[in-house]
C-alpha atoms as a PDB file:
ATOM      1  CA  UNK A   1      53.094  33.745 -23.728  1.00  0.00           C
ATOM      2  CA  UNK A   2      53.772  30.491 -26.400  1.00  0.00           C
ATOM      3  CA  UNK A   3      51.464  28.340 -26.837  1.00  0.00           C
ATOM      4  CA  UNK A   4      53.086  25.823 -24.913  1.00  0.00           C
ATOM      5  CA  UNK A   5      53.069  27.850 -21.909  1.00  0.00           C
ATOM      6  CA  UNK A   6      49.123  28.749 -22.532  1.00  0.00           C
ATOM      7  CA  UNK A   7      48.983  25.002 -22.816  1.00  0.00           C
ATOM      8  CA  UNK A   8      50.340  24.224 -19.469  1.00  0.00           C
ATOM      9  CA  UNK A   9      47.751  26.325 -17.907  1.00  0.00           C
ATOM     10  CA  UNK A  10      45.532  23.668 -19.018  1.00  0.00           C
ATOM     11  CA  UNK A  11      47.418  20.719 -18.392  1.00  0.00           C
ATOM     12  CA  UNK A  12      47.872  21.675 -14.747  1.00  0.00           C
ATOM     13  CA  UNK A  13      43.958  21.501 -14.126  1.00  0.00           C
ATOM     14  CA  UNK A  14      43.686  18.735 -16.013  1.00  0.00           C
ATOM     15  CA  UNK A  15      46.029  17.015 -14.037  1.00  0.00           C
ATOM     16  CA  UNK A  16      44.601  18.150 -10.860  1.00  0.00           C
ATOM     17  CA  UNK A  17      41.288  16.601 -12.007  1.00  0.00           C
ATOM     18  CA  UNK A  18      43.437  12.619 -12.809  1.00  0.00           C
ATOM     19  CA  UNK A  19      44.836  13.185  -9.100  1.00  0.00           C
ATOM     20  CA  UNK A  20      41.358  13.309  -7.862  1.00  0.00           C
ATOM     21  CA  UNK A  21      40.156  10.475  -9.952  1.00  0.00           C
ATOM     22  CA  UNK A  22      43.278   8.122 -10.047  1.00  0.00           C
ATOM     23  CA  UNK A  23      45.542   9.406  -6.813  1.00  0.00           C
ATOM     24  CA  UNK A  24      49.004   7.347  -7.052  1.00  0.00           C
ATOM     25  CA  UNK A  25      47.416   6.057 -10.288  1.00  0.00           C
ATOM     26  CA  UNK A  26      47.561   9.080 -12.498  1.00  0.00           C
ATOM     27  CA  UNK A  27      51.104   8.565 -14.279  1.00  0.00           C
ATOM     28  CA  UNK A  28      50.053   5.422 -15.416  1.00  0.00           C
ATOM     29  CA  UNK A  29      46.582   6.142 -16.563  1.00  0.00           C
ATOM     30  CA  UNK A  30      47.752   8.808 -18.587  1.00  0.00           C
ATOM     31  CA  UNK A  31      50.376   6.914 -20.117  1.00  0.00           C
ATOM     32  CA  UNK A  32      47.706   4.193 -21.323  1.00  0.00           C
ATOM     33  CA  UNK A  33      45.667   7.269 -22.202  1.00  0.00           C
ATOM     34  CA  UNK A  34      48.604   8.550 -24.515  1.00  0.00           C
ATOM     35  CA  UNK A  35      48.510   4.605 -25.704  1.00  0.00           C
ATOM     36  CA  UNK A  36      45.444   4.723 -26.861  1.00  0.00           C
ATOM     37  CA  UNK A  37      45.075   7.666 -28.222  1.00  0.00           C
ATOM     38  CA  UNK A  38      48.468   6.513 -30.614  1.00  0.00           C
ATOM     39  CA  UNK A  39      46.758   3.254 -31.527  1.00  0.00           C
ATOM     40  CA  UNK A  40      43.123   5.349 -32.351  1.00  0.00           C
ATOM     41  CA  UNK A  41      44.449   7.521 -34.524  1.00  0.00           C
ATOM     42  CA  UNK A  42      45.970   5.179 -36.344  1.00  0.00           C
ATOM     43  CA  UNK A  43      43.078   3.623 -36.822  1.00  0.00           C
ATOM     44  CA  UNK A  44      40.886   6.438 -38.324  1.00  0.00           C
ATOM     45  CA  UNK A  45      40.153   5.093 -42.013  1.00  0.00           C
ATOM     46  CA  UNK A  46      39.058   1.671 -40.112  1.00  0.00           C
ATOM     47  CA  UNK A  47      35.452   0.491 -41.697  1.00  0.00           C
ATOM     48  CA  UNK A  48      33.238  -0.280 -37.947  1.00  0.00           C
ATOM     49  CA  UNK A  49      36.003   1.470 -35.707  1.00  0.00           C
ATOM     50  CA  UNK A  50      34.379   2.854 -32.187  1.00  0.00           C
ATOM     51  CA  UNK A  51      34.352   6.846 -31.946  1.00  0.00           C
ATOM     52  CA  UNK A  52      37.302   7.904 -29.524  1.00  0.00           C
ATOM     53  CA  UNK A  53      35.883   9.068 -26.551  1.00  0.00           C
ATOM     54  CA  UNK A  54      37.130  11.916 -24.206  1.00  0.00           C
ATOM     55  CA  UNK A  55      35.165  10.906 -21.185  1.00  0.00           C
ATOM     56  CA  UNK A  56      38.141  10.533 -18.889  1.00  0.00           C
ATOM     57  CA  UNK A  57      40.040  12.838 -18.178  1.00  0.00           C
ATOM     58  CA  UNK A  58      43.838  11.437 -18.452  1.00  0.00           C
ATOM     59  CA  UNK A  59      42.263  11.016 -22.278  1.00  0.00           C
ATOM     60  CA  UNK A  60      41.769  14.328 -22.188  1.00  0.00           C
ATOM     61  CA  UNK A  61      44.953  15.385 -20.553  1.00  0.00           C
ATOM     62  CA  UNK A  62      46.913  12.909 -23.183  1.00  0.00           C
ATOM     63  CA  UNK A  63      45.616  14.841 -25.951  1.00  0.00           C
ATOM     64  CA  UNK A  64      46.490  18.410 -24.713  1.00  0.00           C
ATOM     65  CA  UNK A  65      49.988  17.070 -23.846  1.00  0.00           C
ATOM     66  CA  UNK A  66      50.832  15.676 -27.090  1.00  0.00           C
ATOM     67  CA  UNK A  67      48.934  17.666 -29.714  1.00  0.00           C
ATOM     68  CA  UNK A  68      47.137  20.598 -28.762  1.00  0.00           C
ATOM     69  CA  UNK A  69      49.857  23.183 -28.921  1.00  0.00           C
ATOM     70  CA  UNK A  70      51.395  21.991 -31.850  1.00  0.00           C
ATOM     71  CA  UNK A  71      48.100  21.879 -33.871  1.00  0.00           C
ATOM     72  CA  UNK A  72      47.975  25.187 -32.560  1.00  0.00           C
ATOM     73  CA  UNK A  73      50.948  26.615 -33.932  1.00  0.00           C
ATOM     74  CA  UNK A  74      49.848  25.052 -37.704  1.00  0.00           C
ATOM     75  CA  UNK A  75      46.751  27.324 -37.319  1.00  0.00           C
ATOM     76  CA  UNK A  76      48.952  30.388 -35.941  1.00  0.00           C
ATOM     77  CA  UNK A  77      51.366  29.697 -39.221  1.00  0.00           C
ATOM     78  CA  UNK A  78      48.644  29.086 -41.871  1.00  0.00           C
ATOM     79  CA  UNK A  79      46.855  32.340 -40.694  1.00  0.00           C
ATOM     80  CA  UNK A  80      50.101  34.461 -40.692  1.00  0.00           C
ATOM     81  CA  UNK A  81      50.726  33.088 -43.956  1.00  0.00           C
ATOM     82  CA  UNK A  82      47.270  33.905 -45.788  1.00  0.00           C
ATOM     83  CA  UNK A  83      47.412  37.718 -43.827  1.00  0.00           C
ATOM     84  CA  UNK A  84      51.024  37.572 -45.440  1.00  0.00           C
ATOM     85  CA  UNK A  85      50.164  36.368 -49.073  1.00  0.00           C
ATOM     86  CA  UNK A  86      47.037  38.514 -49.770  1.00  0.00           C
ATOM     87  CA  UNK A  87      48.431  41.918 -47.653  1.00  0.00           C
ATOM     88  CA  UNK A  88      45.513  41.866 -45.661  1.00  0.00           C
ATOM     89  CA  UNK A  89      44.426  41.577 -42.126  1.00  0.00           C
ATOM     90  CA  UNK A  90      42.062  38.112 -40.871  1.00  0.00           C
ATOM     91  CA  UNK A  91      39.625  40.029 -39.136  1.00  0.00           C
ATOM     92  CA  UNK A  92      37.261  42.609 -39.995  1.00  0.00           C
ATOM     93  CA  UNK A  93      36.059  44.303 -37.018  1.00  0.00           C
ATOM     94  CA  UNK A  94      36.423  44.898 -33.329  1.00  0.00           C
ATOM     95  CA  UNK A  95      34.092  41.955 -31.909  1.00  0.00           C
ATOM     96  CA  UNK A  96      34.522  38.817 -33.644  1.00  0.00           C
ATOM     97  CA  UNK A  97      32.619  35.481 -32.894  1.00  0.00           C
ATOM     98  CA  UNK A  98      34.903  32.097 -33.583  1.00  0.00           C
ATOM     99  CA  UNK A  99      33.510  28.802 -34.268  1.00  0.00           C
ATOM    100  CA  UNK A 100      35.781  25.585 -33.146  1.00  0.00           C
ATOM    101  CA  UNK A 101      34.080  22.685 -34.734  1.00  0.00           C
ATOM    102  CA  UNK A 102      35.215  19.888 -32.849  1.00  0.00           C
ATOM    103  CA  UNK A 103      37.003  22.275 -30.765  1.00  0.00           C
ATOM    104  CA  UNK A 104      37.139  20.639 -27.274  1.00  0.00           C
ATOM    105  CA  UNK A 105      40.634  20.017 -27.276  1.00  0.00           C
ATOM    106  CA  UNK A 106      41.735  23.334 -27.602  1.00  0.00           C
ATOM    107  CA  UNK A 107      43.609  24.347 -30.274  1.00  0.00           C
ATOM    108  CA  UNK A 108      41.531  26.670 -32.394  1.00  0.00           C
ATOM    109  CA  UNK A 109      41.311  28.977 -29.168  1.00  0.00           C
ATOM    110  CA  UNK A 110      44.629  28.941 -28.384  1.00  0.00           C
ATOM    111  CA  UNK A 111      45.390  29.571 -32.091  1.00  0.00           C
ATOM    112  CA  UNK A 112      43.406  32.591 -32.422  1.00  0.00           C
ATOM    113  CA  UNK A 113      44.134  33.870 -29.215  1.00  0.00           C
ATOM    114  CA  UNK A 114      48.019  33.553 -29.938  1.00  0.00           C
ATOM    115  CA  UNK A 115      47.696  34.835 -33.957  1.00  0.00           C
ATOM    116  CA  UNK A 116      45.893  37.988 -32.228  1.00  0.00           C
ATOM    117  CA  UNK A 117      48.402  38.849 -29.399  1.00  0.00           C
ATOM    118  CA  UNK A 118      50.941  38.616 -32.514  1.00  0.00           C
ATOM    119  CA  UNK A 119      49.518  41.132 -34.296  1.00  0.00           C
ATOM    120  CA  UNK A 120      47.522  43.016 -32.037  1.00  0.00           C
ATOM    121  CA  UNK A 121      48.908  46.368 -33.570  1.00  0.00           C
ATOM    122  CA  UNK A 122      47.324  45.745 -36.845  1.00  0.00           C
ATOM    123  CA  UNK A 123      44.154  43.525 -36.081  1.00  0.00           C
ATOM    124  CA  UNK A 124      41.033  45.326 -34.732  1.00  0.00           C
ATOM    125  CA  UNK A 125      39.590  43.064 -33.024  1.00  0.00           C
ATOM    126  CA  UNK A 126      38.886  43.976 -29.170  1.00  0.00           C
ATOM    127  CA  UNK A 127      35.953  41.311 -28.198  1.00  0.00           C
ATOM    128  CA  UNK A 128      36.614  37.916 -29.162  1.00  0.00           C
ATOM    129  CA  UNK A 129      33.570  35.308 -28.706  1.00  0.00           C
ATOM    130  CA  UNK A 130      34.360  31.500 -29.275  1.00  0.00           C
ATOM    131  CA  UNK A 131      31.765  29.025 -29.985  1.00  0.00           C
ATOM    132  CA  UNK A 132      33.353  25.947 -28.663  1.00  0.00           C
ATOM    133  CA  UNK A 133      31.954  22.543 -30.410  1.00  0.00           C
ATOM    134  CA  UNK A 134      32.386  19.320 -29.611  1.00  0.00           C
ATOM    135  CA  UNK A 135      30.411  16.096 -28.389  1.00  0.00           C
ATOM    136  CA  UNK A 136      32.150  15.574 -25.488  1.00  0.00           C
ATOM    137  CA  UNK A 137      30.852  17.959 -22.863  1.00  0.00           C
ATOM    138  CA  UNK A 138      33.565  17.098 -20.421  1.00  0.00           C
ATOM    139  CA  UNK A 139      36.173  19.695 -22.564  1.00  0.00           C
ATOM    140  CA  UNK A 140      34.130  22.503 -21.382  1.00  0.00           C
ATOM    141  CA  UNK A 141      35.377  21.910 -17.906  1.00  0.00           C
ATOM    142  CA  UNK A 142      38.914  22.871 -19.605  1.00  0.00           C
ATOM    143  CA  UNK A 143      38.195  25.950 -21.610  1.00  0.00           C
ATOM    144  CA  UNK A 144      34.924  27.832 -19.470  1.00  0.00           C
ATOM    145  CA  UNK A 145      37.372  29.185 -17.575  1.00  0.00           C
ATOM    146  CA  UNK A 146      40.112  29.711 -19.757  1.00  0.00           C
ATOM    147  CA  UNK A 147      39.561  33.722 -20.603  1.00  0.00           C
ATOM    148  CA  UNK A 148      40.702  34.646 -16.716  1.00  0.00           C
ATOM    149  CA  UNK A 149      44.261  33.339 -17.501  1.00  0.00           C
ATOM    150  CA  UNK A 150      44.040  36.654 -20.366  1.00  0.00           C
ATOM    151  CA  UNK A 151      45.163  39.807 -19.273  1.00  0.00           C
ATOM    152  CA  UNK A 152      44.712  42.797 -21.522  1.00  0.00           C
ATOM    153  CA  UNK A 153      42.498  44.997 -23.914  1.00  0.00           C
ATOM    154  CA  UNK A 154      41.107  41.882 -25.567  1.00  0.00           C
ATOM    155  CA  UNK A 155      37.911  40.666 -24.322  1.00  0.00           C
ATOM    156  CA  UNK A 156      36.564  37.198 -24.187  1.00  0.00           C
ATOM    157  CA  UNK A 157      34.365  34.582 -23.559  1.00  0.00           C
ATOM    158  CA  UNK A 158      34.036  31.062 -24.710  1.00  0.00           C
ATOM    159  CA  UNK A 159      30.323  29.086 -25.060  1.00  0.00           C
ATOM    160  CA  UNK A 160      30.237  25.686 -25.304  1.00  0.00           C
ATOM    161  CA  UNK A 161      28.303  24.193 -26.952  1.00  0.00           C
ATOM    162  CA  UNK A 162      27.771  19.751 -26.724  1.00  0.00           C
ATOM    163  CA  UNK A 163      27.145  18.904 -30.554  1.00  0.00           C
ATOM    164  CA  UNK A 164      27.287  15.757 -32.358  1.00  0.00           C
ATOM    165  CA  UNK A 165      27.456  16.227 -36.462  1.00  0.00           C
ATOM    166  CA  UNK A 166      26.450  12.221 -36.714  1.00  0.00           C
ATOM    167  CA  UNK A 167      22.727  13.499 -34.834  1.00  0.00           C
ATOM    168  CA  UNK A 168      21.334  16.860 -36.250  1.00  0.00           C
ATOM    169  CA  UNK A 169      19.016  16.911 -33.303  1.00  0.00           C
ATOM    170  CA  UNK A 170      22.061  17.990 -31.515  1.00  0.00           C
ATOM    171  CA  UNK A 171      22.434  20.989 -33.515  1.00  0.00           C
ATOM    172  CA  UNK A 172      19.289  21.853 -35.053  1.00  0.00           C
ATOM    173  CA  UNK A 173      18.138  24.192 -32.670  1.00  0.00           C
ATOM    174  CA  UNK A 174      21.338  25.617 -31.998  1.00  0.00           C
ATOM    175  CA  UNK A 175      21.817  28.607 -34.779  1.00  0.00           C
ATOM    176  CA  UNK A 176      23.586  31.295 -32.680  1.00  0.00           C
ATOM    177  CA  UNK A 177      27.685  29.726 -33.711  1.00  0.00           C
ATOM    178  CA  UNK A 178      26.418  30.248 -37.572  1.00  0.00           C
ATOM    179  CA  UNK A 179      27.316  33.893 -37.005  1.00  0.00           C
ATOM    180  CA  UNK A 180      30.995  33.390 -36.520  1.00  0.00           C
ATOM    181  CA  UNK A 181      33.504  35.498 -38.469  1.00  0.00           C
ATOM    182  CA  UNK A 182      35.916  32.339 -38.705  1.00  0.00           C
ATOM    183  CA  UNK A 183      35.323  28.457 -38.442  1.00  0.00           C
ATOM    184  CA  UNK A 184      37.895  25.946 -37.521  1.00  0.00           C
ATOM    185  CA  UNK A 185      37.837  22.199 -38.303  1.00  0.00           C
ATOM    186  CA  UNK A 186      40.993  21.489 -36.944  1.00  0.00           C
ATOM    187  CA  UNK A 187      42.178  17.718 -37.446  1.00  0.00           C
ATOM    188  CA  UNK A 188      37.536  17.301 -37.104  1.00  0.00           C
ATOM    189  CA  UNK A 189      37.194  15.225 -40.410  1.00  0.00           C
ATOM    190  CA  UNK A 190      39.551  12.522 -40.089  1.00  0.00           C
ATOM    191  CA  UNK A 191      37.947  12.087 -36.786  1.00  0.00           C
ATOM    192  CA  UNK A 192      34.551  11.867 -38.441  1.00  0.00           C
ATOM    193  CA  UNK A 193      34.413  10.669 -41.596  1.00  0.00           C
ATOM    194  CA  UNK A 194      34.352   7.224 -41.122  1.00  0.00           C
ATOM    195  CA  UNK A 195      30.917   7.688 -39.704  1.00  0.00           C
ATOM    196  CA  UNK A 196      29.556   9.125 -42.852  1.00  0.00           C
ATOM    197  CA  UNK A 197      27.707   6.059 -43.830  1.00  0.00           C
ATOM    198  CA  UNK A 198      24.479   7.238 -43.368  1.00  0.00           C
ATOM    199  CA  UNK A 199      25.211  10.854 -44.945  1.00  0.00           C
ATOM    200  CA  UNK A 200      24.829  13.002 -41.772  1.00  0.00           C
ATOM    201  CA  UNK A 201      28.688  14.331 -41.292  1.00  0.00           C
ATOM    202  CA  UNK A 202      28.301  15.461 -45.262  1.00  0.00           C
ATOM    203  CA  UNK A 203      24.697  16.577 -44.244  1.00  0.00           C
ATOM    204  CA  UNK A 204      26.279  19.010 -41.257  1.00  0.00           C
ATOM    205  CA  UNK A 205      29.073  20.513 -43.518  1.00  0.00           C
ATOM    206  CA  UNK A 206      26.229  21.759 -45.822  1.00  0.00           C
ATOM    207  CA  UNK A 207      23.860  22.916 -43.408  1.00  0.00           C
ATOM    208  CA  UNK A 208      26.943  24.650 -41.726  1.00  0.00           C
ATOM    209  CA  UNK A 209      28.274  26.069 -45.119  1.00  0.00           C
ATOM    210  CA  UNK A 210      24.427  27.047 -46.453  1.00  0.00           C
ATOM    211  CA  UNK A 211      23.986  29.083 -42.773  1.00  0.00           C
ATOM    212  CA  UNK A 212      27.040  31.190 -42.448  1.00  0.00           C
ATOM    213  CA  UNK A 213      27.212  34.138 -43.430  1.00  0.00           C
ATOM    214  CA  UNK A 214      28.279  36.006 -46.314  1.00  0.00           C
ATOM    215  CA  UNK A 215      32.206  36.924 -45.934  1.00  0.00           C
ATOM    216  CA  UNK A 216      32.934  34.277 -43.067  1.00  0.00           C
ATOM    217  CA  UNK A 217      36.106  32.169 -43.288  1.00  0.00           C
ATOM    218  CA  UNK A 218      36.475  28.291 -43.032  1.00  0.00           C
ATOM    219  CA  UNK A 219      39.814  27.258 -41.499  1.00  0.00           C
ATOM    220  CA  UNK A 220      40.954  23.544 -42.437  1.00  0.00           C
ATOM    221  CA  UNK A 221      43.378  21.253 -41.381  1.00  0.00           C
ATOM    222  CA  UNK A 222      44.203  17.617 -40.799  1.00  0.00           C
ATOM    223  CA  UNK A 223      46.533  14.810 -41.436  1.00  0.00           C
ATOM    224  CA  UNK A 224      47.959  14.822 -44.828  1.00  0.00           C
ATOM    225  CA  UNK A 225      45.739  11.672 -45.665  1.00  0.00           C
ATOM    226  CA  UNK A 226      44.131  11.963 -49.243  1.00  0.00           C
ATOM    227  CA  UNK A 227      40.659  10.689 -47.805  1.00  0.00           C
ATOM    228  CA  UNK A 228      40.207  13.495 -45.704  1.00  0.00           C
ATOM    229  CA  UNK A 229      41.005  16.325 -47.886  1.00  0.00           C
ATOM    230  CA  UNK A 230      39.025  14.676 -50.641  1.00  0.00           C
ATOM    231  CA  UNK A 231      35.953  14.733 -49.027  1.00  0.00           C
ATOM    232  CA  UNK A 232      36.076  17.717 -47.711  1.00  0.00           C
ATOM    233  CA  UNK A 233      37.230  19.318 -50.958  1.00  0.00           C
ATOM    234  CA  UNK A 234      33.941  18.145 -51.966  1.00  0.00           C
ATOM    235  CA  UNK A 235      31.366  19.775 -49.958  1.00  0.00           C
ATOM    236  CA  UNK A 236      32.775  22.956 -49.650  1.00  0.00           C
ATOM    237  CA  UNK A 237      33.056  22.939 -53.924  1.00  0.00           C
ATOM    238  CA  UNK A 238      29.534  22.433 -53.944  1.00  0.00           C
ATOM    239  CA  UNK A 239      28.584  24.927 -51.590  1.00  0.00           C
ATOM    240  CA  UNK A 240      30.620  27.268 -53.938  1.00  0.00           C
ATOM    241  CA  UNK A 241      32.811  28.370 -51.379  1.00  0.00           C
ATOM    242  CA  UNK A 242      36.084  29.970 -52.686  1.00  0.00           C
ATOM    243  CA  UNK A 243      39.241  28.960 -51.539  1.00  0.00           C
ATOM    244  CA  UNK A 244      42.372  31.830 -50.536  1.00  0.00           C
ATOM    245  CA  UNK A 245      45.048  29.520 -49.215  1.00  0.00           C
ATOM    246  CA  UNK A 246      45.627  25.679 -49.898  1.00  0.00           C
ATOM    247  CA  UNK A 247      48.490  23.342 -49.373  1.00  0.00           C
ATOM    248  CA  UNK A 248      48.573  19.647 -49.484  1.00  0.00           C
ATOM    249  CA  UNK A 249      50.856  16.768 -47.613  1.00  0.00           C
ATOM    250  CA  UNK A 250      53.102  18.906 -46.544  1.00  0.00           C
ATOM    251  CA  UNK A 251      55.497  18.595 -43.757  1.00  0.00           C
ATOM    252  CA  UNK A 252      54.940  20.700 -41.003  1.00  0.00           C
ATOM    253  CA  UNK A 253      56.625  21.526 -37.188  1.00  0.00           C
ATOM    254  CA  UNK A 254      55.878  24.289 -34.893  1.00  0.00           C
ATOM    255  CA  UNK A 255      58.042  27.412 -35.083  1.00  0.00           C
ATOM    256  CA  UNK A 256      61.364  27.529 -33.150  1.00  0.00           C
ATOM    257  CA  UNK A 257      59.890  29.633 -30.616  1.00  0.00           C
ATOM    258  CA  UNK A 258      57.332  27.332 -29.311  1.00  0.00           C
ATOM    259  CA  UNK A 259      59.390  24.793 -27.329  1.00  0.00           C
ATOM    260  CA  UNK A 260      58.251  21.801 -25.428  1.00  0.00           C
ATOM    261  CA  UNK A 261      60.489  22.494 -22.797  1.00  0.00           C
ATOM    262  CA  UNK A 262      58.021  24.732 -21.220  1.00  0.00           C
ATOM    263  CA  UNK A 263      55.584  22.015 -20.299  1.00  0.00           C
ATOM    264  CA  UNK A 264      58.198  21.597 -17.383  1.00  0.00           C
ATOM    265  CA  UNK A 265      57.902  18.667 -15.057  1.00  0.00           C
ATOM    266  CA  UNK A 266      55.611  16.422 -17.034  1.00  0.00           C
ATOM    267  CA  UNK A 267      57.944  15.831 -19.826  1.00  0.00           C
ATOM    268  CA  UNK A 268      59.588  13.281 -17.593  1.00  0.00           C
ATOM    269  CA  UNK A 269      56.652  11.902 -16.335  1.00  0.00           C
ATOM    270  CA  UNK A 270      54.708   9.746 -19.557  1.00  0.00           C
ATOM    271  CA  UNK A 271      57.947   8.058 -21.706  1.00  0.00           C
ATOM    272  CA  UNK A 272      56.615  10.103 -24.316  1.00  0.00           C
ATOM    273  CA  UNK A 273      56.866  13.808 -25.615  1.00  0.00           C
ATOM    274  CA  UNK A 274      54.468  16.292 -27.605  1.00  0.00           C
ATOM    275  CA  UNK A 275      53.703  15.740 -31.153  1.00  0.00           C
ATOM    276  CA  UNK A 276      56.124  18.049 -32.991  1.00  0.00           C
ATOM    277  CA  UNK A 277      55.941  16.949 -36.730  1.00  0.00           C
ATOM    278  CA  UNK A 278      53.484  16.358 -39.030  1.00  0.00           C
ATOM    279  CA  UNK A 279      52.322  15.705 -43.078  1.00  0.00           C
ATOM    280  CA  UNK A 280      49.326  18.459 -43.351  1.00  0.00           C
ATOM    281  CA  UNK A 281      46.737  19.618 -45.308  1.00  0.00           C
ATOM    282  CA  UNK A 282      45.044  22.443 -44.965  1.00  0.00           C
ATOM    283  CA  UNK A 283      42.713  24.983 -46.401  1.00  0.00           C
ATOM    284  CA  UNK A 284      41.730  28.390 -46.055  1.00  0.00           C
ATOM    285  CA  UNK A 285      37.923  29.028 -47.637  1.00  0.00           C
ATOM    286  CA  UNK A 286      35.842  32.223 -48.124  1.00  0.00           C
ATOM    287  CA  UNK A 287      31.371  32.609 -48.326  1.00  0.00           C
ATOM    288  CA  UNK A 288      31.377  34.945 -50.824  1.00  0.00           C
END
């Protein structure tokens, strides 16, 4: 299955939830939906800017539709490439616990889930637990569920988790996602950063780098903005974390066997289609 199939499992309940909410209405609230999301994210480096918010769901289906299998395919490539340059597999063991910081909109999991059906033969893993991240609650509606659309040897289930990195009340007591195997902070910082005033997004990214474990990977990526990269270059050199695999602004597209296409019908529907090309950065960190 490609990720844009996977990803139209999604969209159709997602979809099913706008019809509730917006009948004859749906179309065109996702199509402001997709609007705003365009105009937000241009918008990230914005001194005073409002956090996006998820709430509604034709937000939520906007996002899947344009981005999330396409940020999943740069994880799928960027994990295929470190396995690749070092000769070695990602994983360690049969059960595996993955963290997706900021993960609500679904890429890490799709990511993971995809990079392991790849190369099932040579991976070990057999039990896969994701720790799903994110402030807005409403994503776990999309992803509880997900692991019955999985057929196969590999087991899973997905937590979620609500989580706010600007409050550390909302994680403080939560210690049980420290334990992953592999974090993700897919296209998290840009979203973030600009609420770092007060210290508490740099404050989370050392509590989470002093609390996982020894040999647990960090998987970054984001827009190829310096900003981003900069500061999170920062924290994870003074948490001494080593870094395996690194690029910077570089131009990126899924692989010619994902393909749009299969999102079907709703390709016609919103004026515009998925997110296919981007300028990335990304990094690949070890906890020694």
């Amino acid at each position: 299955m490609t990720l844009f199939e996977t990803v139209k499992i999604a969209l159709d309940a997602l979809y099913t939830q706008c019809k509730k909410r917006y009948a004859d209405k749906t179309d065109r609230k996702i199509k402001d939906a997709i609007s705003y999301l365009s105009k937000a994210y241009g918008q990230l480096n914005a001194d005073g800017r409002n956090p996006i918010n998820y709430e509604d769901p034709a937000t939520r289906f906007a996002y899947v539709y344009k981005y999330t299998a396409t940020h999943g395919d740069y994880l799928v490539q960027i994990l295929e490439q470190y396995r690749n340059k070092h000769e070695t597999n990602v994983f360690r063991s049969e059960s595996v616990k993955v963290s997706c910081v900021g993960g609500g909109p679904g890429s890490d999991i799709v990511a993971v889930l995809k990079y392991l059906d790849e190369f099932k033969a040579d991976e070990p893993v057999r039990k896969l637990t994701f720790f799903l991240l994110d402030k807005e609650q409403a994503w776990g509606d999309t992803w509880s569920e997900f692991d019955e659309s999985f057929t196969g040897d590999l087991r899973m289930n997905t937590s979620f988790q609500p989580l706010d990195v600007t409050k550390p009340a909302s994680y403080r007591n939560q210690t049980k996602f420290f334990e992953a195997d592999l974090f993700t902070l897919s296209y998290f910082i840009s979203e973030v950063l600009a609420f770092d005033g007060d210290g508490s997004v740099t404050g989370f990214l050392t509590t989470l780098f002093q609390n996982a474990k020894s040999g647990a990977l960090f998987l970054y990526d984001d827009n190829g903005h310096s900003s981003f990269s900069e500061f999170f270059d920062a924290q994870w050199k003074r948490a001494g974390l080593k870094c395996l695999h690194a690029a910077d602004r570089v131009s990126w597209t899924p692989r010619h066997s994902e393909q749009a296409s299969e999102l079907g019908d709703y390709l016609g529907k919103f004026g515009q289609a998925p997110k296919l090309k981007s300028e990335l950065s990304y990094r690949l960190l070890g906890k020694k």
